[in-house]
PDB file of N, CA and C in Angstrom:
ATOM      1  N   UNK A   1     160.014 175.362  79.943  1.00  0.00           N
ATOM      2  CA  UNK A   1     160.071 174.112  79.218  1.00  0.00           C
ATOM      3  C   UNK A   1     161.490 173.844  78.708  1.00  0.00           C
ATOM      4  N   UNK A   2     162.023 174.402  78.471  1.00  0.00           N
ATOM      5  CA  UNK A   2     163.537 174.566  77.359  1.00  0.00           C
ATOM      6  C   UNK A   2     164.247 174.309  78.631  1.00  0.00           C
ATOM      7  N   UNK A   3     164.644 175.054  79.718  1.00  0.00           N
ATOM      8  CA  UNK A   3     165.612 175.185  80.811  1.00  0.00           C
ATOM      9  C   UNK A   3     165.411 173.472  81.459  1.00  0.00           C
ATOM     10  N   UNK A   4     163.505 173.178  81.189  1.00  0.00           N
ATOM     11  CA  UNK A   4     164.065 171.589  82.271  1.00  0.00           C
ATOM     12  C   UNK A   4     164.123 170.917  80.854  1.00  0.00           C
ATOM     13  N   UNK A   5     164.246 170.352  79.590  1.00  0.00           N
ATOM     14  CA  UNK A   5     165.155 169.930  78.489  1.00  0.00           C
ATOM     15  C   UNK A   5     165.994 169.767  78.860  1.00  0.00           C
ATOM     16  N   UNK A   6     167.407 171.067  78.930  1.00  0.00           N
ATOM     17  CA  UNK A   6     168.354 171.364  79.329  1.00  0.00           C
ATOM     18  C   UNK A   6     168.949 170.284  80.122  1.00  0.00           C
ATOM     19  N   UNK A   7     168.302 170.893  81.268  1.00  0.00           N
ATOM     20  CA  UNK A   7     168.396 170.027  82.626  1.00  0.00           C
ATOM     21  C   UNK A   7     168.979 168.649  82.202  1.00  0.00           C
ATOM     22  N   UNK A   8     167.206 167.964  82.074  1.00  0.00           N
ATOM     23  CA  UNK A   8     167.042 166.321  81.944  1.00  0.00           C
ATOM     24  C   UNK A   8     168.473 165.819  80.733  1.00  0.00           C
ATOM     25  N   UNK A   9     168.999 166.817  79.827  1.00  0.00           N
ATOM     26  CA  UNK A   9     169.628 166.622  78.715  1.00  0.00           C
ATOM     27  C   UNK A   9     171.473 166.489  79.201  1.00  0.00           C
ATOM     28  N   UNK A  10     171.702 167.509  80.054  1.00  0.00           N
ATOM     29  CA  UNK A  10     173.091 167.986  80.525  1.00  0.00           C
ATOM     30  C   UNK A  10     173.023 168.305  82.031  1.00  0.00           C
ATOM     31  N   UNK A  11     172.333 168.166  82.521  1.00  0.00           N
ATOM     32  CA  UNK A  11     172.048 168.315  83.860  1.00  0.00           C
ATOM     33  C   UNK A  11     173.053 166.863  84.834  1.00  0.00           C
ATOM     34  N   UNK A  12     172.233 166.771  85.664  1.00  0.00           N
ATOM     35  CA  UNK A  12     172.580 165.576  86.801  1.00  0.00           C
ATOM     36  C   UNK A  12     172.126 164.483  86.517  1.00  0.00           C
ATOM     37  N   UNK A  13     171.266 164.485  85.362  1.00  0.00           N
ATOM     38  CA  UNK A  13     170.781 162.974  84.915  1.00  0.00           C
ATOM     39  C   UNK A  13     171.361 162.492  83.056  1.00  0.00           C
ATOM     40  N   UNK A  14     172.569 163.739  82.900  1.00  0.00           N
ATOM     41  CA  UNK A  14     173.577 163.453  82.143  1.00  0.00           C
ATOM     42  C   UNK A  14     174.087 161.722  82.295  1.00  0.00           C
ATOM     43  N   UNK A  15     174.298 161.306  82.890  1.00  0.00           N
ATOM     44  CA  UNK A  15     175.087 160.365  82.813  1.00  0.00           C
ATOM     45  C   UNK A  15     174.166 158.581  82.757  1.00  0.00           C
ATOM     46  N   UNK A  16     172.759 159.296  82.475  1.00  0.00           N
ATOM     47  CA  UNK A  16     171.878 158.125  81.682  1.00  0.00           C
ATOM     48  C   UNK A  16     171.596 159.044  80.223  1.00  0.00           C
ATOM     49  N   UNK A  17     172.567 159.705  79.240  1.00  0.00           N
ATOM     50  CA  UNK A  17     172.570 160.011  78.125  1.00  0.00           C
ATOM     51  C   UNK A  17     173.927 160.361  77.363  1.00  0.00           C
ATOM     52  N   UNK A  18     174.414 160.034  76.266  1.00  0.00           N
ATOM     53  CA  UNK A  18     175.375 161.245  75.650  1.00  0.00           C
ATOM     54  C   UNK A  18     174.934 162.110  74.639  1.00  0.00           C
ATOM     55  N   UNK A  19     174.379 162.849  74.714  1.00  0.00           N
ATOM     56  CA  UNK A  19     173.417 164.190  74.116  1.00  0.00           C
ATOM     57  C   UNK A  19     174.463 165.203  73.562  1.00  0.00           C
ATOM     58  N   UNK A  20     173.694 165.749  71.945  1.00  0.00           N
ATOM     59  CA  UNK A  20     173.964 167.248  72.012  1.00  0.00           C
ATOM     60  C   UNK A  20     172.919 167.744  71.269  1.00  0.00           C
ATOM     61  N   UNK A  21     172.848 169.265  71.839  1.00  0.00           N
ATOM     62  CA  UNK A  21     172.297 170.165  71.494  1.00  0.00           C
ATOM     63  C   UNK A  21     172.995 170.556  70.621  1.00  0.00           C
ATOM     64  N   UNK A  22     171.670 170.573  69.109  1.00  0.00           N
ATOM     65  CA  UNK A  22     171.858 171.080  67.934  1.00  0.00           C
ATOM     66  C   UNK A  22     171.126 172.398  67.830  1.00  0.00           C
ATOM     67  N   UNK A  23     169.963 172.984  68.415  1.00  0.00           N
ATOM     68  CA  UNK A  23     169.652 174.206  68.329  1.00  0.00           C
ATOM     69  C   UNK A  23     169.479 174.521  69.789  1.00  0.00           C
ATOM     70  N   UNK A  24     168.789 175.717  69.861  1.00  0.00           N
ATOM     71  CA  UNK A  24     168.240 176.244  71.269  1.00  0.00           C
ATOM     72  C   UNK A  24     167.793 177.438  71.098  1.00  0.00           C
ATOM     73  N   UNK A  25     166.965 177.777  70.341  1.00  0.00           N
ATOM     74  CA  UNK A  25     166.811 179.400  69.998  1.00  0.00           C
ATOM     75  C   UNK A  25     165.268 179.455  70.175  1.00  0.00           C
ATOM     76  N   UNK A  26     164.859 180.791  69.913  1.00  0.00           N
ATOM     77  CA  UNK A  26     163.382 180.968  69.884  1.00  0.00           C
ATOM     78  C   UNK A  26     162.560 180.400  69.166  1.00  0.00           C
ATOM     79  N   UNK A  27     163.453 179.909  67.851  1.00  0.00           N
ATOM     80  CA  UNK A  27     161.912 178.721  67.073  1.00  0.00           C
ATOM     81  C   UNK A  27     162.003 177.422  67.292  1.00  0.00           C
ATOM     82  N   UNK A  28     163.053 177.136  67.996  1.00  0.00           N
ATOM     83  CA  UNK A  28     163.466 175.653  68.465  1.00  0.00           C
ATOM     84  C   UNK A  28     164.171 175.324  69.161  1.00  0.00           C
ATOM     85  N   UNK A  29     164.107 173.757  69.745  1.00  0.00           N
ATOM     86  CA  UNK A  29     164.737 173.189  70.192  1.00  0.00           C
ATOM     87  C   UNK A  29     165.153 172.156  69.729  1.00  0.00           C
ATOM     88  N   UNK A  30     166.456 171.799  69.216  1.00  0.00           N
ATOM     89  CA  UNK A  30     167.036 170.269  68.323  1.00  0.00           C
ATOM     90  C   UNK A  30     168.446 169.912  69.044  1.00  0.00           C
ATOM     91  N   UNK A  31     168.010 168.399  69.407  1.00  0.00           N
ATOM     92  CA  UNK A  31     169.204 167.510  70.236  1.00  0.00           C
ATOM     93  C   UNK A  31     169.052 165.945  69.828  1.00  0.00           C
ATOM     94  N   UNK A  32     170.554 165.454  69.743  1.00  0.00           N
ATOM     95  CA  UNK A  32     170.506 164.074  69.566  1.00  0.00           C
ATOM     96  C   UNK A  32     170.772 163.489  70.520  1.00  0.00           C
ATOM     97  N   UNK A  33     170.687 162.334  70.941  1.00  0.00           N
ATOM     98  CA  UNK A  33     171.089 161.315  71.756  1.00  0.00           C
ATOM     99  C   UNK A  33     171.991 159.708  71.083  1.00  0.00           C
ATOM    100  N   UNK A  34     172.927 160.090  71.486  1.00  0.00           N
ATOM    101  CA  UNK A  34     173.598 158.802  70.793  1.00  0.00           C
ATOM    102  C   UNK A  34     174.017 157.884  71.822  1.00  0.00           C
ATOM    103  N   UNK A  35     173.413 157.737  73.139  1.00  0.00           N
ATOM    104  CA  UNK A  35     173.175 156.809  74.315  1.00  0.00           C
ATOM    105  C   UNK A  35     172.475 157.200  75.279  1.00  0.00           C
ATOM    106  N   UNK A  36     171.649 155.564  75.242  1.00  0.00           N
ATOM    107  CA  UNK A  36     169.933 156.021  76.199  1.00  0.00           C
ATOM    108  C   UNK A  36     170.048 154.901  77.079  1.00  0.00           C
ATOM    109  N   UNK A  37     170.328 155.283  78.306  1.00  0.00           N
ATOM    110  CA  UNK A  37     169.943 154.372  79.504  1.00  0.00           C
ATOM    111  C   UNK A  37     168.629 153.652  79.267  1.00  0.00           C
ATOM    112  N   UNK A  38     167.098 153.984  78.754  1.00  0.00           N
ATOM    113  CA  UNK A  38     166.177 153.169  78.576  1.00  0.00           C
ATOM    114  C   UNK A  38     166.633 151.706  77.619  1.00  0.00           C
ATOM    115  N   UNK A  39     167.073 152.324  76.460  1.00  0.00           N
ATOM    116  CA  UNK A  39     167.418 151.384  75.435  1.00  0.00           C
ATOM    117  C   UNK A  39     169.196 150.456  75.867  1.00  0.00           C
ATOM    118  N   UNK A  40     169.496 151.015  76.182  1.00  0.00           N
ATOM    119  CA  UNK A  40     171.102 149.783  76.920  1.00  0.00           C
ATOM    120  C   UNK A  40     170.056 148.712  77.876  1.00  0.00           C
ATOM    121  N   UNK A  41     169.805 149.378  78.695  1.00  0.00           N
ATOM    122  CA  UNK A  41     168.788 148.960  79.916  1.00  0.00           C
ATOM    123  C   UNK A  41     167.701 147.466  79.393  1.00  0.00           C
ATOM    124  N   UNK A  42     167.198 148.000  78.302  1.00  0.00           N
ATOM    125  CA  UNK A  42     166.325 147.066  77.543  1.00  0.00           C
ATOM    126  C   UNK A  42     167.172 146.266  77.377  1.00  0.00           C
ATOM    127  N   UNK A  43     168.027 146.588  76.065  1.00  0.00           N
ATOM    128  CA  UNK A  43     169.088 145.472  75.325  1.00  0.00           C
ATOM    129  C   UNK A  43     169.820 144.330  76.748  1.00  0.00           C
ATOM    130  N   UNK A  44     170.189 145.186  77.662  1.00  0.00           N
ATOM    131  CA  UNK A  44     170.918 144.169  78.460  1.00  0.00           C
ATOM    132  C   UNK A  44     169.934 143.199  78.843  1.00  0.00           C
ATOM    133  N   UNK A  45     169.037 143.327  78.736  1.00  0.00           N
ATOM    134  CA  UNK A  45     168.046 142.058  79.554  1.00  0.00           C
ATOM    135  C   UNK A  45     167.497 140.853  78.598  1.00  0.00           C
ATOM    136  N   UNK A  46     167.587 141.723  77.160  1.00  0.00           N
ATOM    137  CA  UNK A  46     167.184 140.935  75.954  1.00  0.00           C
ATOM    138  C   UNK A  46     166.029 141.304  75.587  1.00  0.00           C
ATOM    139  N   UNK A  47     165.674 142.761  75.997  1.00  0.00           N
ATOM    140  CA  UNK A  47     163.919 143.237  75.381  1.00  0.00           C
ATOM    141  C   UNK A  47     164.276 144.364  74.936  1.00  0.00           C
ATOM    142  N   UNK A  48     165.150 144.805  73.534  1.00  0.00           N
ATOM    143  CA  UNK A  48     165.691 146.158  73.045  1.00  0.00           C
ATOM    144  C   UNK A  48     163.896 146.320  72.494  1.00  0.00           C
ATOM    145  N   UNK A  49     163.672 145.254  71.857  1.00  0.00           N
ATOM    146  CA  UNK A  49     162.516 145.940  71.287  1.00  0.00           C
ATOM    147  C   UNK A  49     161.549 146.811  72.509  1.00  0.00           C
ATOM    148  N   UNK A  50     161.540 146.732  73.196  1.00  0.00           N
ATOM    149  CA  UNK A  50     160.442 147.296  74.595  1.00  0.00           C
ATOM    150  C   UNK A  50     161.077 148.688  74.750  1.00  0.00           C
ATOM    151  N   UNK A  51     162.050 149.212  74.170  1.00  0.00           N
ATOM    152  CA  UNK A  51     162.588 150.580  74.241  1.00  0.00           C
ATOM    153  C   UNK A  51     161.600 151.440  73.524  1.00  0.00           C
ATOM    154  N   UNK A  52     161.201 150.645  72.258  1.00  0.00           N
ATOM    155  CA  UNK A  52     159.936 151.553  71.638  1.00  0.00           C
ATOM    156  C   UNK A  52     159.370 152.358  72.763  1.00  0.00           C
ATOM    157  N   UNK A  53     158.603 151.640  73.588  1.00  0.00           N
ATOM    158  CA  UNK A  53     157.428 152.018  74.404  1.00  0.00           C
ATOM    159  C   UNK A  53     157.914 153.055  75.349  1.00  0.00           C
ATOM    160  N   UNK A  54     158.965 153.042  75.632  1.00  0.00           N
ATOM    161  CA  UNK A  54     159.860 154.878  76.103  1.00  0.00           C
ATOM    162  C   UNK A  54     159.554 155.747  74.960  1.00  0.00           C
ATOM    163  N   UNK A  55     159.964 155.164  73.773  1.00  0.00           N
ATOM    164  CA  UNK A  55     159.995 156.548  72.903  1.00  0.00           C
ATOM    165  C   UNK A  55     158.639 156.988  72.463  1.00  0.00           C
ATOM    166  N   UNK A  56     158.159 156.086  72.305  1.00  0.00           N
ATOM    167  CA  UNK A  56     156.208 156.519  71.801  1.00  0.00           C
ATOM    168  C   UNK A  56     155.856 157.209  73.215  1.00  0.00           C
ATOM    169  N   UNK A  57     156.178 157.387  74.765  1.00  0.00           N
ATOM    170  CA  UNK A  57     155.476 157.910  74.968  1.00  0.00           C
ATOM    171  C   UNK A  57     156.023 159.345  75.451  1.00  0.00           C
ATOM    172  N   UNK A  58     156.960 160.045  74.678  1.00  0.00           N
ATOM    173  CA  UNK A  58     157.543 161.163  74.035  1.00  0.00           C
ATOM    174  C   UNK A  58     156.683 161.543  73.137  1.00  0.00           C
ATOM    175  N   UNK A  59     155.764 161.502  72.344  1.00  0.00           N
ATOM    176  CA  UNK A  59     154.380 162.095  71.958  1.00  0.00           C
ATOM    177  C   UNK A  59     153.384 162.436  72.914  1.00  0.00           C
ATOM    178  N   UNK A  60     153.318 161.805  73.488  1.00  0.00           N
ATOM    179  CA  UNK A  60     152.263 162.166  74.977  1.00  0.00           C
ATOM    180  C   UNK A  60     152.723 163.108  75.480  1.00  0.00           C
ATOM    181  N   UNK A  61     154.144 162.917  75.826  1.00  0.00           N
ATOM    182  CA  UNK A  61     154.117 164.241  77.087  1.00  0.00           C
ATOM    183  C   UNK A  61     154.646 165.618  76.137  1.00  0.00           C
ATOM    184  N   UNK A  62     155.309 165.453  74.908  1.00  0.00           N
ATOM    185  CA  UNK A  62     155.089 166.711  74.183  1.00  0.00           C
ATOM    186  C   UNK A  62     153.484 167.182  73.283  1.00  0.00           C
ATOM    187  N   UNK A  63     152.821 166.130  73.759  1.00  0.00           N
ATOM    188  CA  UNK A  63     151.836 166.611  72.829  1.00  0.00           C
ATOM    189  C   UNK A  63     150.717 167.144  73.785  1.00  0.00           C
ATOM    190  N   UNK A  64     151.239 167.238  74.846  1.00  0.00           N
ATOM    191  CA  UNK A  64     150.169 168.643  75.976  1.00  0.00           C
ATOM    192  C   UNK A  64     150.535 169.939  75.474  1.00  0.00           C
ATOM    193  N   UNK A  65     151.603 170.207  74.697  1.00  0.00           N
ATOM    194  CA  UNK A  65     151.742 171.519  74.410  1.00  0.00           C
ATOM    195  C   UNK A  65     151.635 171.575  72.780  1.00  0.00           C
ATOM    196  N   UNK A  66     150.520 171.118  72.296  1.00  0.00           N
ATOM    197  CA  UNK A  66     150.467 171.122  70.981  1.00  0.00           C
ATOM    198  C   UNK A  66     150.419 172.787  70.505  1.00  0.00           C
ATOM    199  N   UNK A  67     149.403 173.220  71.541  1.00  0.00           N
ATOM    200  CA  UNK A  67     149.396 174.856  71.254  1.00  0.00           C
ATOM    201  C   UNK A  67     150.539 175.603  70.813  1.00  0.00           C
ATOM    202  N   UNK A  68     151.368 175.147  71.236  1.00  0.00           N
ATOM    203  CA  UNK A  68     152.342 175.999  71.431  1.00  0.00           C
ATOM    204  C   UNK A  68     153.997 175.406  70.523  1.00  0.00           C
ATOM    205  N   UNK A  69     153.819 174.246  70.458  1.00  0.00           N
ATOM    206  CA  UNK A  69     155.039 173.636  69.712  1.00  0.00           C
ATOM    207  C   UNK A  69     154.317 172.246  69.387  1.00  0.00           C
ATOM    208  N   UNK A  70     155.362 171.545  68.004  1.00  0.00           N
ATOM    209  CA  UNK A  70     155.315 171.288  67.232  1.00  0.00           C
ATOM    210  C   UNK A  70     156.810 169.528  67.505  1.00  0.00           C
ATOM    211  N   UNK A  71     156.172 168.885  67.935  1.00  0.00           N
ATOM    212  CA  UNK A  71     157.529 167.323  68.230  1.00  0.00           C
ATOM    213  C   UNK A  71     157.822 167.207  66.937  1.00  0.00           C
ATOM    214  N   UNK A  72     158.490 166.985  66.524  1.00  0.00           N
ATOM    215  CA  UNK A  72     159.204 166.194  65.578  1.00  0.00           C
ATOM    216  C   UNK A  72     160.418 165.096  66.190  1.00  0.00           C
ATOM    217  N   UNK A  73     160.354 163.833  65.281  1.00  0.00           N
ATOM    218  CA  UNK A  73     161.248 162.619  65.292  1.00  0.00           C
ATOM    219  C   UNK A  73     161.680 162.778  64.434  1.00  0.00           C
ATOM    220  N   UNK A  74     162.940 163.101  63.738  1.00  0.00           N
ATOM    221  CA  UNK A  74     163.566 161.947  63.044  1.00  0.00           C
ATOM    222  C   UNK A  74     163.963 160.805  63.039  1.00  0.00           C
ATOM    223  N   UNK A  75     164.458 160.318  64.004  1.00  0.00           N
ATOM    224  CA  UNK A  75     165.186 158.811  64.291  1.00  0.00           C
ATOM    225  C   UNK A  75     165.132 158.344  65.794  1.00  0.00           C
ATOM    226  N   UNK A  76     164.939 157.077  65.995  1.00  0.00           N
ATOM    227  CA  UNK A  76     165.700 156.776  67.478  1.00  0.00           C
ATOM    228  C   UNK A  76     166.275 155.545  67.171  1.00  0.00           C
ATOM    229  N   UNK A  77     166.863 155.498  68.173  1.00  0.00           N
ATOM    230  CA  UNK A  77     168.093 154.390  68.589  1.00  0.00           C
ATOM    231  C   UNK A  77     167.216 152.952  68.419  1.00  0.00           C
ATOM    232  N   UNK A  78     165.896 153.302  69.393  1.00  0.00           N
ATOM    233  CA  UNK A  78     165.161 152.123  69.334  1.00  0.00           C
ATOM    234  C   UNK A  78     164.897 151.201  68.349  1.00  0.00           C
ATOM    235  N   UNK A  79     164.828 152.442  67.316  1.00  0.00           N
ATOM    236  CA  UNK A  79     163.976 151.784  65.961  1.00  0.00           C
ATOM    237  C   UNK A  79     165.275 151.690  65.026  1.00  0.00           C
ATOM    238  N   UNK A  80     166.314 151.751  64.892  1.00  0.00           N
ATOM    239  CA  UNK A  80     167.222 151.448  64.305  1.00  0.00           C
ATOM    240  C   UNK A  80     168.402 152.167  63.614  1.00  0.00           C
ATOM    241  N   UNK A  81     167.787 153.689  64.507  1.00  0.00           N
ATOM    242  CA  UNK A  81     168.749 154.633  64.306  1.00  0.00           C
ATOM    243  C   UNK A  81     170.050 154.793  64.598  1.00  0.00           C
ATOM    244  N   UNK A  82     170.972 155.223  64.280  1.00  0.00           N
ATOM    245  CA  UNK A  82     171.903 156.078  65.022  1.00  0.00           C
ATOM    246  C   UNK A  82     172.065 156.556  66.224  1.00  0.00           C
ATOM    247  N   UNK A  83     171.127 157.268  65.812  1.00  0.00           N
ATOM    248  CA  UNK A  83     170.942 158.553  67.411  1.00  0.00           C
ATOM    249  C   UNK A  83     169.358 158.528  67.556  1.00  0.00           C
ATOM    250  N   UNK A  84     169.040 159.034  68.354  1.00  0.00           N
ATOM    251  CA  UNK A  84     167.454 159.540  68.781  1.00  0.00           C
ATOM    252  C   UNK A  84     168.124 161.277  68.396  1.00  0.00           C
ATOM    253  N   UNK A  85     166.474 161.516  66.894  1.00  0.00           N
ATOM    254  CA  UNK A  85     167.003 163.359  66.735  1.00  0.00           C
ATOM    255  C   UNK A  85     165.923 163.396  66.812  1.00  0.00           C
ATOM    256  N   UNK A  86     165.342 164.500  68.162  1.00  0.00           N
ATOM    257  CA  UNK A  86     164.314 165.519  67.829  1.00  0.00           C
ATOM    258  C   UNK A  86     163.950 166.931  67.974  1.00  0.00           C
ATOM    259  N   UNK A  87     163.301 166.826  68.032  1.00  0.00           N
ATOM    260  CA  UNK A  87     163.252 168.929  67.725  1.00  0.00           C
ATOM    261  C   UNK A  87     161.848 169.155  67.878  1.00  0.00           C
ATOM    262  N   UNK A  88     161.984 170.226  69.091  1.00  0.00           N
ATOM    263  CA  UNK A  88     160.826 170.557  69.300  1.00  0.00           C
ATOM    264  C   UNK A  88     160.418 172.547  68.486  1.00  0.00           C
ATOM    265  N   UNK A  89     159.594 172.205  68.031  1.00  0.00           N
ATOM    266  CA  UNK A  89     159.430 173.688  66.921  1.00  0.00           C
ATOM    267  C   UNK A  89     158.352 174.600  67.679  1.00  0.00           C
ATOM    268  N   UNK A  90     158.592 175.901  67.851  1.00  0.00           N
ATOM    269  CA  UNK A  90     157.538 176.440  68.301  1.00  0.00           C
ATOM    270  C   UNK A  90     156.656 177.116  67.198  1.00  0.00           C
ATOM    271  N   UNK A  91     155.276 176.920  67.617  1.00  0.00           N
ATOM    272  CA  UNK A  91     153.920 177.021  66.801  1.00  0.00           C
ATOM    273  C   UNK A  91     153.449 178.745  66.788  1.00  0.00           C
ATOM    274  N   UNK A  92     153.825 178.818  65.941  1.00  0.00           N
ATOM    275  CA  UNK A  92     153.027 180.607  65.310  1.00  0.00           C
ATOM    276  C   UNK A  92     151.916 180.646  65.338  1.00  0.00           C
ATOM    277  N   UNK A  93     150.959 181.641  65.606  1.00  0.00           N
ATOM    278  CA  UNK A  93     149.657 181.644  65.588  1.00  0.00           C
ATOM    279  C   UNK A  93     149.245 181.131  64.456  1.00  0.00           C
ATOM    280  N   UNK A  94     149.725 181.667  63.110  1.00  0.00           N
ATOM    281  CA  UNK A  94     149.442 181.446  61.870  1.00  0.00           C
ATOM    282  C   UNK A  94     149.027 180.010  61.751  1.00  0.00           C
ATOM    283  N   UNK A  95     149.424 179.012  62.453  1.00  0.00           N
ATOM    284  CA  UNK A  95     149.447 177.745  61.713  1.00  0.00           C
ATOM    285  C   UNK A  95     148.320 177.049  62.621  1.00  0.00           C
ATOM    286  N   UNK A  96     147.287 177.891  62.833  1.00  0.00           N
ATOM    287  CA  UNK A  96     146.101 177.273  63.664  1.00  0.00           C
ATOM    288  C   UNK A  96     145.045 178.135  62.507  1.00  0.00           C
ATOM    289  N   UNK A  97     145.314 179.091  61.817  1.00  0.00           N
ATOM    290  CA  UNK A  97     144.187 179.228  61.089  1.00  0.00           C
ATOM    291  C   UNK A  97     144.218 178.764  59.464  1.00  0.00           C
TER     292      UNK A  97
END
């Protein structure tokens, strides 16, 4: 999971983002994005608001691994952020009982 992050983040599809990685360790993963090909993409056409609907469905596809980690948002670009910050936390057994 972390290595294709990586990837999609600094990889070959770098250049629809300017990203950094703020953590990368065993209890997490935390990166910002301070340029999103979805959201330019929107804005140029005149539908920034329709960028939402990229970022809401960043709950969906992290939330198949609820078992196991933990999405967090702070901000996106869409909604009037700065940057898009999130962080994905990994889930201890503890916090299922």
């Amino acid at each position: 999971m972390r290595q294709s992050l990586v990837d999609d983040l600094e990889g070959e599809k770098k250049v629809c983002w300017e990203t950094e990685i703020l953590q990368d360790d065993d209890s997490g993963f935390t990166y910002e994005i301070s340029r999103c090909l979805y959201f330019d993409t929107c804005k140029e056409h005149g539908y920034a608001e329709f960028c939402k609907v990229f970022c809401n469905h960043d709950w969906y596809a992290y939330g198949v691994l609820k078992h196991h980690s933990r999405f967090i948002r702070k901000s996106t670009i869409a909604e009037d952020g700065t940057v898009c910050h999130d962080t994905i936390e990994k889930v201890t057994e503890k916090h299922f009982l």
